[in-house]
C-alpha atoms as a PDB file:
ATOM      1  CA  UNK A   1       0.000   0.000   0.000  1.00  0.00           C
ATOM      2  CA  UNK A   2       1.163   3.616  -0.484  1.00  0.00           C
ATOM      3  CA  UNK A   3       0.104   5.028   2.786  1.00  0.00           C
ATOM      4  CA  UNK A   4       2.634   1.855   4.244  1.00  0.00           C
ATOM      5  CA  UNK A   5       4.854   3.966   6.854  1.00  0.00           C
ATOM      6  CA  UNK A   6       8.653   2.988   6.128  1.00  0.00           C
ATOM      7  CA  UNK A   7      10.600   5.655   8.473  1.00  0.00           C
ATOM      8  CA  UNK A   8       9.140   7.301  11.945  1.00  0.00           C
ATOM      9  CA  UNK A   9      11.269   9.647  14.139  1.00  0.00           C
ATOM     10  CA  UNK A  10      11.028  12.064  16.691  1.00  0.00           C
ATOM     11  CA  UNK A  11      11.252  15.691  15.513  1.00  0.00           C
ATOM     12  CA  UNK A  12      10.275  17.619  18.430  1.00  0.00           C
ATOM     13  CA  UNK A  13       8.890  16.827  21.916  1.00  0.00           C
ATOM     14  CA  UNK A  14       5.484  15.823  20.516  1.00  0.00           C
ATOM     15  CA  UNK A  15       5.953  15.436  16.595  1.00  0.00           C
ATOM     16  CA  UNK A  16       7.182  12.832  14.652  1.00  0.00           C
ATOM     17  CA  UNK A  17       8.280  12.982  10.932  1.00  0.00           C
ATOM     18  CA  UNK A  18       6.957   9.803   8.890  1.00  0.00           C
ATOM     19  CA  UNK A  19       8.314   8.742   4.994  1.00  0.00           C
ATOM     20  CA  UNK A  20       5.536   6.080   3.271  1.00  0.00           C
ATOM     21  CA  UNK A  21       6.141   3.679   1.079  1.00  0.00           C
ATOM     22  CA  UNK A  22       5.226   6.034  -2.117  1.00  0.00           C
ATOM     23  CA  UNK A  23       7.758   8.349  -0.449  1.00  0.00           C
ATOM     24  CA  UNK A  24       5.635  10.737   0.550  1.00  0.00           C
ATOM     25  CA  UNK A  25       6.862  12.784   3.852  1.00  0.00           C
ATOM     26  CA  UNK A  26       6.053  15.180   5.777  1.00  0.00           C
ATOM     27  CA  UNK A  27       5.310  16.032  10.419  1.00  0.00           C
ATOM     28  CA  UNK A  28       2.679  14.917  12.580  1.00  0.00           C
ATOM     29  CA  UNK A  29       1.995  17.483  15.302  1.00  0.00           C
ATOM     30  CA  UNK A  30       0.669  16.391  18.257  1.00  0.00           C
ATOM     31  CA  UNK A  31      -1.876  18.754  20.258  1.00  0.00           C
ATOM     32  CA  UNK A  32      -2.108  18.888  24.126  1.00  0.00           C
ATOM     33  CA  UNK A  33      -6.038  17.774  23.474  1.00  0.00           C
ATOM     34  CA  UNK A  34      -4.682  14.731  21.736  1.00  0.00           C
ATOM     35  CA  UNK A  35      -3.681  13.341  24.689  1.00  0.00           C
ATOM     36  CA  UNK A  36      -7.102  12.228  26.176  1.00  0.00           C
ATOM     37  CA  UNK A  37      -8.912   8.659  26.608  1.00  0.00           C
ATOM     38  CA  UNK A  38      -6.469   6.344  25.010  1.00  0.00           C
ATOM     39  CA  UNK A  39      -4.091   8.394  23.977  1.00  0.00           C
ATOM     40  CA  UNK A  40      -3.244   9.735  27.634  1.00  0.00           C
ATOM     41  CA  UNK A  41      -0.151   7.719  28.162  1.00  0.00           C
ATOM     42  CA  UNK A  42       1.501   8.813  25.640  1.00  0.00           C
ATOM     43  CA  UNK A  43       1.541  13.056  27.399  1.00  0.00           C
ATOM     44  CA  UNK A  44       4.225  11.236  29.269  1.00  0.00           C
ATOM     45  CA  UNK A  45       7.540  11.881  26.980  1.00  0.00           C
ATOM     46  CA  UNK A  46       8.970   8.824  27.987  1.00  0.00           C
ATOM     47  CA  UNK A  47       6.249   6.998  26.487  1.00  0.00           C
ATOM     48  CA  UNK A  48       5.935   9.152  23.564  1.00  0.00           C
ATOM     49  CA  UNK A  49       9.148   8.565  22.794  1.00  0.00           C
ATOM     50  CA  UNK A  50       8.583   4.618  22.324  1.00  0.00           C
ATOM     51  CA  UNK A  51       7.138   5.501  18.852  1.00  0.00           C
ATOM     52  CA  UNK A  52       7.844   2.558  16.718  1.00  0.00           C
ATOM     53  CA  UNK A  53       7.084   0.671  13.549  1.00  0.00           C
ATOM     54  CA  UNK A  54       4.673  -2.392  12.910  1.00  0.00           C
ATOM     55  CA  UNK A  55       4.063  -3.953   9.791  1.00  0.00           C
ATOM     56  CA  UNK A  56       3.832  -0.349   8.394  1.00  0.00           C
ATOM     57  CA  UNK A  57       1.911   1.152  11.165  1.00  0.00           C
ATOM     58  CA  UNK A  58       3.224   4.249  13.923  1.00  0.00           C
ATOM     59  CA  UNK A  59       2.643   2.428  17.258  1.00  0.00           C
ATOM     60  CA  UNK A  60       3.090   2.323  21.067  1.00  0.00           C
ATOM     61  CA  UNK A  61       2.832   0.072  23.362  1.00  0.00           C
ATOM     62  CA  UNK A  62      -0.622  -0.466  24.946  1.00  0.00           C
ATOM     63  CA  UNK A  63      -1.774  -0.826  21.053  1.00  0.00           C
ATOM     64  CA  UNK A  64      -2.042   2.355  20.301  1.00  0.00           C
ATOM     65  CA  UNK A  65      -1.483   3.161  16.812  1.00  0.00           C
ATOM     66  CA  UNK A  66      -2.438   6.052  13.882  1.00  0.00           C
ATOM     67  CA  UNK A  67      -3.986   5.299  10.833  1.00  0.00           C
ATOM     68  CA  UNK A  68      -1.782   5.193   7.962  1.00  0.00           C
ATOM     69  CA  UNK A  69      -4.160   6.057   5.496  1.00  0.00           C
ATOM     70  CA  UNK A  70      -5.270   8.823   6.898  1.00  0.00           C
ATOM     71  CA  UNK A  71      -2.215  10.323   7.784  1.00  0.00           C
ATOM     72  CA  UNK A  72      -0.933   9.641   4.294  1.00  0.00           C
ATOM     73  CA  UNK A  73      -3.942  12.194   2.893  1.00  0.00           C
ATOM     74  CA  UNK A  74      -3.302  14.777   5.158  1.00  0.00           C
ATOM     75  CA  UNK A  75       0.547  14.638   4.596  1.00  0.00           C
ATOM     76  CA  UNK A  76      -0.278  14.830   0.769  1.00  0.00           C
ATOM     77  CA  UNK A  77      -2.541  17.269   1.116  1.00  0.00           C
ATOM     78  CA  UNK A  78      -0.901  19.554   3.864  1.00  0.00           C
ATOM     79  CA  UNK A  79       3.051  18.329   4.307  1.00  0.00           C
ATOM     80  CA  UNK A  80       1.536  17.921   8.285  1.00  0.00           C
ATOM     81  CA  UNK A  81      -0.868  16.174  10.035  1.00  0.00           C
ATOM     82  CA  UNK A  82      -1.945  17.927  13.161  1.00  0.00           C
ATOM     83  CA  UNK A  83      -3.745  15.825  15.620  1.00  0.00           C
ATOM     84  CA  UNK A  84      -6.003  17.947  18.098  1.00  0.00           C
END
């Protein structure tokens, strides 16, 4: 798939820069009202920074992941993703 996420790292304390498949690039910026429900442990650095790779995907521990996909249209679209 396009959208398939083939480099993640850390950019800043809560953005990442991604590269797909299609090579594509571009930031995700994480808002402070991102981290909420699920996505709570990752306002803790330390766990933020635990970003990884599966099969394609941005993950963390706990399963948390981001959708490829979508992040792949916004990056096209806007060079950034910016998660509120």
């Amino acid at each position: 798939m396009e959208w398939e996420v083939t480099e993640v790292e850390i950019v800043d304390k809560y953005a990442l820069r991604v590269r797909f498949k299609d090579g594509s690039a571009g930031v995700i910026r994480f808002s402070p009202t991102f981290f909420r429900d699920g996505f709570s442990p990752l306002h803790e650095h330390a766990q933020f920074q635990q970003v990884q790779l599966v099969d394609g995907v941005v993950t963390w521990a706990g399963e948390l992941d981001l959708a490829p996909d979508a992040m792949h249209k916004e990056i096209r679209q806007h060079g950034e993703w910016i998660l509120t």
